[in-house]
N, C-alpha and C. Protein backbone atom coordinates (compact mmCIF):
# COMPACT_ATOMS: atom_id res chain seq x y z
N UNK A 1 2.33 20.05 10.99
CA UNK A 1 3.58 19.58 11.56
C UNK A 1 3.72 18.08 11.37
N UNK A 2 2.75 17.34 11.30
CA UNK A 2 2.76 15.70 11.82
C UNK A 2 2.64 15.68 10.02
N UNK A 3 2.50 16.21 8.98
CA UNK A 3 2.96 15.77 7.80
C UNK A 3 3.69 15.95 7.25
N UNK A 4 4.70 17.38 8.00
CA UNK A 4 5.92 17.19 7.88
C UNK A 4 7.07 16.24 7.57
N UNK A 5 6.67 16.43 9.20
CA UNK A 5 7.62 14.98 9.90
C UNK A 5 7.37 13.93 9.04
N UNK A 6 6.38 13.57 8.23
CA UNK A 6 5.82 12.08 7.64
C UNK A 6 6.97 12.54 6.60
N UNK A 7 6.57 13.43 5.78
CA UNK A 7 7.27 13.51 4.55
C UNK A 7 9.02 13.51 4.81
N UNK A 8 9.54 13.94 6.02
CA UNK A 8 10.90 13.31 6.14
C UNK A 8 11.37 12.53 6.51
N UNK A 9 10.68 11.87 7.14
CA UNK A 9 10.81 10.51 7.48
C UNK A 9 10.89 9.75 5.83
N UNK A 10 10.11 10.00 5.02
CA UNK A 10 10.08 9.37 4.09
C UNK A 10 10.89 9.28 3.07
N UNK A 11 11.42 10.65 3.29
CA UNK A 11 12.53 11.02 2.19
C UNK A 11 14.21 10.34 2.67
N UNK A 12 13.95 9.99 3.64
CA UNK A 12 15.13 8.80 3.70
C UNK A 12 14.88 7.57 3.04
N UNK A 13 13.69 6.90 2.93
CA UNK A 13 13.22 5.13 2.51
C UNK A 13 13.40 5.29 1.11
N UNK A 14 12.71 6.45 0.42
CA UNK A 14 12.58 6.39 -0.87
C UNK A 14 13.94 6.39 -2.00
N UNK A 15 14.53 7.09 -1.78
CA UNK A 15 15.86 6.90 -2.54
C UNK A 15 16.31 5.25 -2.42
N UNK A 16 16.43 4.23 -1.03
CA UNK A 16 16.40 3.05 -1.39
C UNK A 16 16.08 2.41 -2.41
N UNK A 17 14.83 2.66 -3.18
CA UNK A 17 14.31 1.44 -3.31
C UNK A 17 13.86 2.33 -4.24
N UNK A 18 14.71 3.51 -5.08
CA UNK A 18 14.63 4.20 -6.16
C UNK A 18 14.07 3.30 -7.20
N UNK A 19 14.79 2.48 -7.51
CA UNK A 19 14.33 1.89 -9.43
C UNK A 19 13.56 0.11 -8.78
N UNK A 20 13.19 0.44 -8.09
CA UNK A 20 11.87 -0.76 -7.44
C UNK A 20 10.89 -0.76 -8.71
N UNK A 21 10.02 0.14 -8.78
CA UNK A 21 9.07 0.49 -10.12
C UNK A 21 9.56 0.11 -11.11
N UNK A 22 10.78 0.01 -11.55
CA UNK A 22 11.52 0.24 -12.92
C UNK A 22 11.14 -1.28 -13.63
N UNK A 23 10.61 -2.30 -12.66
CA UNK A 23 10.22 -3.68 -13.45
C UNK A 23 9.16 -3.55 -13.74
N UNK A 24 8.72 -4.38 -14.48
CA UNK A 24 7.09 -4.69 -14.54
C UNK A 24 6.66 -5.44 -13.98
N UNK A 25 7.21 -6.48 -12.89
CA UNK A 25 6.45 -7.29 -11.98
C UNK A 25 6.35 -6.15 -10.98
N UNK A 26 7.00 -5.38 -10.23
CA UNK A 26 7.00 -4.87 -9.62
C UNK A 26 6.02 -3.60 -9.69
N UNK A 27 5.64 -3.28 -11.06
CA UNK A 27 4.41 -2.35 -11.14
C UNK A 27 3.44 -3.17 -10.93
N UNK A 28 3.21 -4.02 -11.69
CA UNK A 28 1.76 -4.83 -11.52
C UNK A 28 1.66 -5.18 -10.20
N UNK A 29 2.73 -5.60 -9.32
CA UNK A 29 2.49 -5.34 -7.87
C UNK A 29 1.96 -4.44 -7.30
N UNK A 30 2.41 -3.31 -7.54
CA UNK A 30 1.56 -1.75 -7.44
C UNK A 30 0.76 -1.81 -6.78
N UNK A 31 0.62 -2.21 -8.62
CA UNK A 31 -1.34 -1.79 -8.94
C UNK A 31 -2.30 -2.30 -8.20
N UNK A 32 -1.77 -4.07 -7.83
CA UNK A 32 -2.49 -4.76 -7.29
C UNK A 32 -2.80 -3.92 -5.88
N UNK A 33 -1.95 -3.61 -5.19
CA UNK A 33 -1.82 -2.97 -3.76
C UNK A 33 -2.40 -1.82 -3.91
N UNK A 34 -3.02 -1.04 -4.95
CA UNK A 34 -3.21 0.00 -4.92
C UNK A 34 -5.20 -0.06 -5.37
N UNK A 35 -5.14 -0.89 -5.93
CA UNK A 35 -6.75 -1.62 -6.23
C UNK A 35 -7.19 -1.73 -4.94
N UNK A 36 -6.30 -2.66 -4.15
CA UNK A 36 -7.19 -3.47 -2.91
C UNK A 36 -7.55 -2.43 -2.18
N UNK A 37 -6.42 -1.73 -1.51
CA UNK A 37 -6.21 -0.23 -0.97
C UNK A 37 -7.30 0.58 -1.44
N UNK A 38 -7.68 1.05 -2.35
CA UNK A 38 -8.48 1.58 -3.02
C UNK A 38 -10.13 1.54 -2.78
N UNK A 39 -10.09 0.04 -3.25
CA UNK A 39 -11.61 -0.65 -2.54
C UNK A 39 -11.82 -0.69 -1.10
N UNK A 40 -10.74 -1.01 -0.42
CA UNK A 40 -10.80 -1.33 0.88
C UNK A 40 -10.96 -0.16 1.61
N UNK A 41 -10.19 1.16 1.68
CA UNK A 41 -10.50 2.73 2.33
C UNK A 41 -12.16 2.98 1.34
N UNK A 42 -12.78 2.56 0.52
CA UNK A 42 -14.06 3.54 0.39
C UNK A 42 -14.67 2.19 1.28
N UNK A 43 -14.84 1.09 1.23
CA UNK A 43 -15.62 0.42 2.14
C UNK A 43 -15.34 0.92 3.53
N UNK A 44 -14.41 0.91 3.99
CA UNK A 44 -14.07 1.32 5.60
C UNK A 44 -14.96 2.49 5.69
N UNK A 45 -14.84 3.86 4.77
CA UNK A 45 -15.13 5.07 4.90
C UNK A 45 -16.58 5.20 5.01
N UNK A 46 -17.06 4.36 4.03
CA UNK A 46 -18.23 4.47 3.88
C UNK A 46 -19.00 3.67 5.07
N UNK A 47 -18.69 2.68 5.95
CA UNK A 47 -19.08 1.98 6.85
C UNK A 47 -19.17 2.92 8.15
N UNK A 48 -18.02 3.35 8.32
CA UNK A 48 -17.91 4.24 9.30
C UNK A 48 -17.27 5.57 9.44
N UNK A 49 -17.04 5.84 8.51
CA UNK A 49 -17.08 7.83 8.16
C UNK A 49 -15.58 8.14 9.44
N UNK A 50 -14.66 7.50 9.60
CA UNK A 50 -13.93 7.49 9.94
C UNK A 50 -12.27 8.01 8.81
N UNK A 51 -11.47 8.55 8.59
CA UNK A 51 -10.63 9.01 8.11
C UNK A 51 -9.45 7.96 8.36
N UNK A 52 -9.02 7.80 9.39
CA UNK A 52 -8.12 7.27 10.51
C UNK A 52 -8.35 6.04 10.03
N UNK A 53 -9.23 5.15 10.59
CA UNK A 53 -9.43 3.82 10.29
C UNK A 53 -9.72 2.96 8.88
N UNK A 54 -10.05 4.30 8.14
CA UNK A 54 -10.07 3.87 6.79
C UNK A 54 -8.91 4.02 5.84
N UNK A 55 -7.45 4.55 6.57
CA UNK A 55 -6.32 4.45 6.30
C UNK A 55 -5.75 3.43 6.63
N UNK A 56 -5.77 3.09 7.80
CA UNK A 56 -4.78 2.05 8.62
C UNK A 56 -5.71 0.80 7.63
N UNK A 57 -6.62 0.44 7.66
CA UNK A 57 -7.67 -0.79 7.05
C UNK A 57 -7.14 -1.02 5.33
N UNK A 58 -7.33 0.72 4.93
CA UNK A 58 -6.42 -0.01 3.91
C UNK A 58 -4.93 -0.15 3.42
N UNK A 59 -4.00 0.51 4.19
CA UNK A 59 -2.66 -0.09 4.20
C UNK A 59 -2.52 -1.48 4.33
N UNK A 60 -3.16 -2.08 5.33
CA UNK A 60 -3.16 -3.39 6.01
C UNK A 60 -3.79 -4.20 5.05
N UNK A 61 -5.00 -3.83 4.83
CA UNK A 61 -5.34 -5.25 3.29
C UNK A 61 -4.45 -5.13 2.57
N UNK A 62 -3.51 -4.00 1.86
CA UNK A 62 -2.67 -4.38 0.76
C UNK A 62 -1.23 -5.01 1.08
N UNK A 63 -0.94 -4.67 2.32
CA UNK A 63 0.07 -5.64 3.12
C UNK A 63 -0.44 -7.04 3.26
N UNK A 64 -1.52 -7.31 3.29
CA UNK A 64 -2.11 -8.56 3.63
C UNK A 64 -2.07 -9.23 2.82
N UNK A 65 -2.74 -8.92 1.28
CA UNK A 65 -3.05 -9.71 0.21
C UNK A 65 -1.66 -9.69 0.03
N UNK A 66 -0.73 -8.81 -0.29
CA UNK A 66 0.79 -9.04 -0.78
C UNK A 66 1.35 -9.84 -0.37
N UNK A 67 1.09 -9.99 1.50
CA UNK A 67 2.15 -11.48 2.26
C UNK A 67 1.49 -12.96 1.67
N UNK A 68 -0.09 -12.62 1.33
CA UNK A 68 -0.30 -13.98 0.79
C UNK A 68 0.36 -14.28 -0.22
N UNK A 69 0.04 -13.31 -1.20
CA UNK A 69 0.34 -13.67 -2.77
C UNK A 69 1.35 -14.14 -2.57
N UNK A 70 2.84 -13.57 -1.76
CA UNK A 70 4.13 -14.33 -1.93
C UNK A 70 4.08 -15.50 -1.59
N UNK A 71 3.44 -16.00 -0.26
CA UNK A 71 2.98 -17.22 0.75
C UNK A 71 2.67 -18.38 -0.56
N UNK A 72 1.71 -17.87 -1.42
CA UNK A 72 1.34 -19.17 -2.10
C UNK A 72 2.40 -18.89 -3.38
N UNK A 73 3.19 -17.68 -3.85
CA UNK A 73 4.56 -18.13 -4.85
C UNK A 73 5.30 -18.94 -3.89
N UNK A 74 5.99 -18.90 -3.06
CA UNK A 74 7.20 -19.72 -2.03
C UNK A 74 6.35 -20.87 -2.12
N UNK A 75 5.28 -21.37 -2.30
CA UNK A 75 5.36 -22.98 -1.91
C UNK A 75 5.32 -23.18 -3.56
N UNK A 76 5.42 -22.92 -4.76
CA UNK A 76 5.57 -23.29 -5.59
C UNK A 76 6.85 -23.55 -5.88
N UNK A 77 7.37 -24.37 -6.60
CA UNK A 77 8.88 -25.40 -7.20
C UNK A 77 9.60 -24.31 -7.86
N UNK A 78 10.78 -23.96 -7.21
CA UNK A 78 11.37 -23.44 -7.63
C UNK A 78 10.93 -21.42 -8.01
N UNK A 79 10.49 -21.10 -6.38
CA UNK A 79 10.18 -20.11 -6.44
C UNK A 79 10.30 -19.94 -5.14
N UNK A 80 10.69 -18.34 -4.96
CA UNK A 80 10.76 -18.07 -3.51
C UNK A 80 9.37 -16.81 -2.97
N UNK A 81 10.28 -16.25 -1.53
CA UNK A 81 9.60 -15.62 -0.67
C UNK A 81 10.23 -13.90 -1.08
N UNK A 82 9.69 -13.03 -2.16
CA UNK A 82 10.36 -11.87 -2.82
C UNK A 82 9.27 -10.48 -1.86
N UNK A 83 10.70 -10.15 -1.04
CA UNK A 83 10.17 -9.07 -0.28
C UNK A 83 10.12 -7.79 -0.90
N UNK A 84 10.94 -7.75 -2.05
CA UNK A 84 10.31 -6.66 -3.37
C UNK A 84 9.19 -6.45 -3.54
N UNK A 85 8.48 -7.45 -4.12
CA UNK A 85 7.13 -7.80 -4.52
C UNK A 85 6.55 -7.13 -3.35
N UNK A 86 6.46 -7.51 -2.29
CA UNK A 86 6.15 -7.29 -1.12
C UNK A 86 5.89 -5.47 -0.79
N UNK A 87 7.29 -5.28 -1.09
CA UNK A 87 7.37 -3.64 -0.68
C UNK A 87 6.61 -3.26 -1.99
N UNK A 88 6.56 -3.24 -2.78
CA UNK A 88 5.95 -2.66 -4.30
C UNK A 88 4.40 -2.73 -3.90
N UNK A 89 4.05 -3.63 -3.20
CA UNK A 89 2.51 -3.81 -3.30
C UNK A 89 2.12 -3.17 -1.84
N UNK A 90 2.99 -2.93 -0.75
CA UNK A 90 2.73 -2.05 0.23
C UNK A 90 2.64 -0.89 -0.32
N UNK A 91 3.61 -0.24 -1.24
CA UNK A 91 3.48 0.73 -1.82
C UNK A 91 2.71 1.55 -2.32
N UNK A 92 1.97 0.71 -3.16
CA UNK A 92 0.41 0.91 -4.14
C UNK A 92 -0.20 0.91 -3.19
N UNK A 93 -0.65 0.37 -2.28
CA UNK A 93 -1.62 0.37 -0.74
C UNK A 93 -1.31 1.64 0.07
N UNK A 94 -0.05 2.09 -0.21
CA UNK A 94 0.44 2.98 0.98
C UNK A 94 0.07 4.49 0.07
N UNK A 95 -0.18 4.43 -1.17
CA UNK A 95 0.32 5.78 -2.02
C UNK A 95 -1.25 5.84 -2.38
N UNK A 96 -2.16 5.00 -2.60
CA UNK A 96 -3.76 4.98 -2.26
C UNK A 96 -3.79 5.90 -1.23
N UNK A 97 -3.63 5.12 -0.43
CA UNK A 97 -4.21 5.31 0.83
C UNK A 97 -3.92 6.81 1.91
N UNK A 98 -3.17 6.89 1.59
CA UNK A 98 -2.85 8.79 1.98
C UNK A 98 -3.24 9.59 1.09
N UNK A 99 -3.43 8.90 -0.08
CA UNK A 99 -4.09 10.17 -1.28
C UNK A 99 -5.53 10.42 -0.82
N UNK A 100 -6.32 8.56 -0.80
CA UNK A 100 -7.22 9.52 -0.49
C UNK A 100 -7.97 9.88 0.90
N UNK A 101 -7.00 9.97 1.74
CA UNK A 101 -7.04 10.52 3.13
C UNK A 101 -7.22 11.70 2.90
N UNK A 102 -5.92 12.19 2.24
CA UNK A 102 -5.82 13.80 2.33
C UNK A 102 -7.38 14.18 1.43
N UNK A 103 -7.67 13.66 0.21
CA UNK A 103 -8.70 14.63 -0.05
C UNK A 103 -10.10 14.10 0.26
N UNK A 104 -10.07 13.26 0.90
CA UNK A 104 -11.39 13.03 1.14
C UNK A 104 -12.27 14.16 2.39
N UNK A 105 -13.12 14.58 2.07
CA UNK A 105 -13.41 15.97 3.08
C UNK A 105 -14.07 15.60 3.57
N UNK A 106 -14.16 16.11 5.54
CA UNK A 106 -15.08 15.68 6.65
C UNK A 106 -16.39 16.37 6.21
N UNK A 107 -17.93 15.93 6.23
CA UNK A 107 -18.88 16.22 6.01
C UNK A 107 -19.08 17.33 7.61
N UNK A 108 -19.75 18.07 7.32
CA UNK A 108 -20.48 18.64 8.33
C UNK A 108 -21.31 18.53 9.33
């Protein structure tokens, strides 16, 4: 039931921000979010065999590194604060990170 609900909830956001991917800064944003995400849920998992916390840990590093990365573009000349970038690299963090929730299997 509760992944239901996730998946319709979701199916409202996504049509937004349909052709987001369609750049290539915006993939390499991804990826980046999807690396950190990546590394960051097997360290959590592996630290503490937790499911839960090794989701939320890695959504949040790839939200994290993304608010920096923009943090240090905006203080550069003639560059701003791109909440694209932003969502693209939550993204890659967010599309990690439930993947490998779902298949990662509780040990016995």
């Amino acid at each position: 039931m509760k992944t239901l609900l996730t998946l319709f909830l979701l199916a409202f956001t996504l049509p937004a921000t349909a052709q987001l991917l369609t750049e290539y800064d915006k993939q390499y944003h991804f990826a980046a979010g999807a690396l950190v995400s990546a590394g960051t849920y097997t360290l959590v998992y592996a630290k503490t065999k937790s499911k839960k916390k090794a989701l939320i840990y890695s959504v949040a590093s790839s939200i994290l590194i993304g608010t920096l990365k923009e943090i240090a573009d905006s203080r550069e000349k003639g560059n701003r604060f791109d909440k694209r970038d932003l969502l693209a690299t939550t993204y890659g963090g967010l599309t990690i990170g439930v993947t490998f929730n779902l298949f990662t299997k509780k040990k016995p």
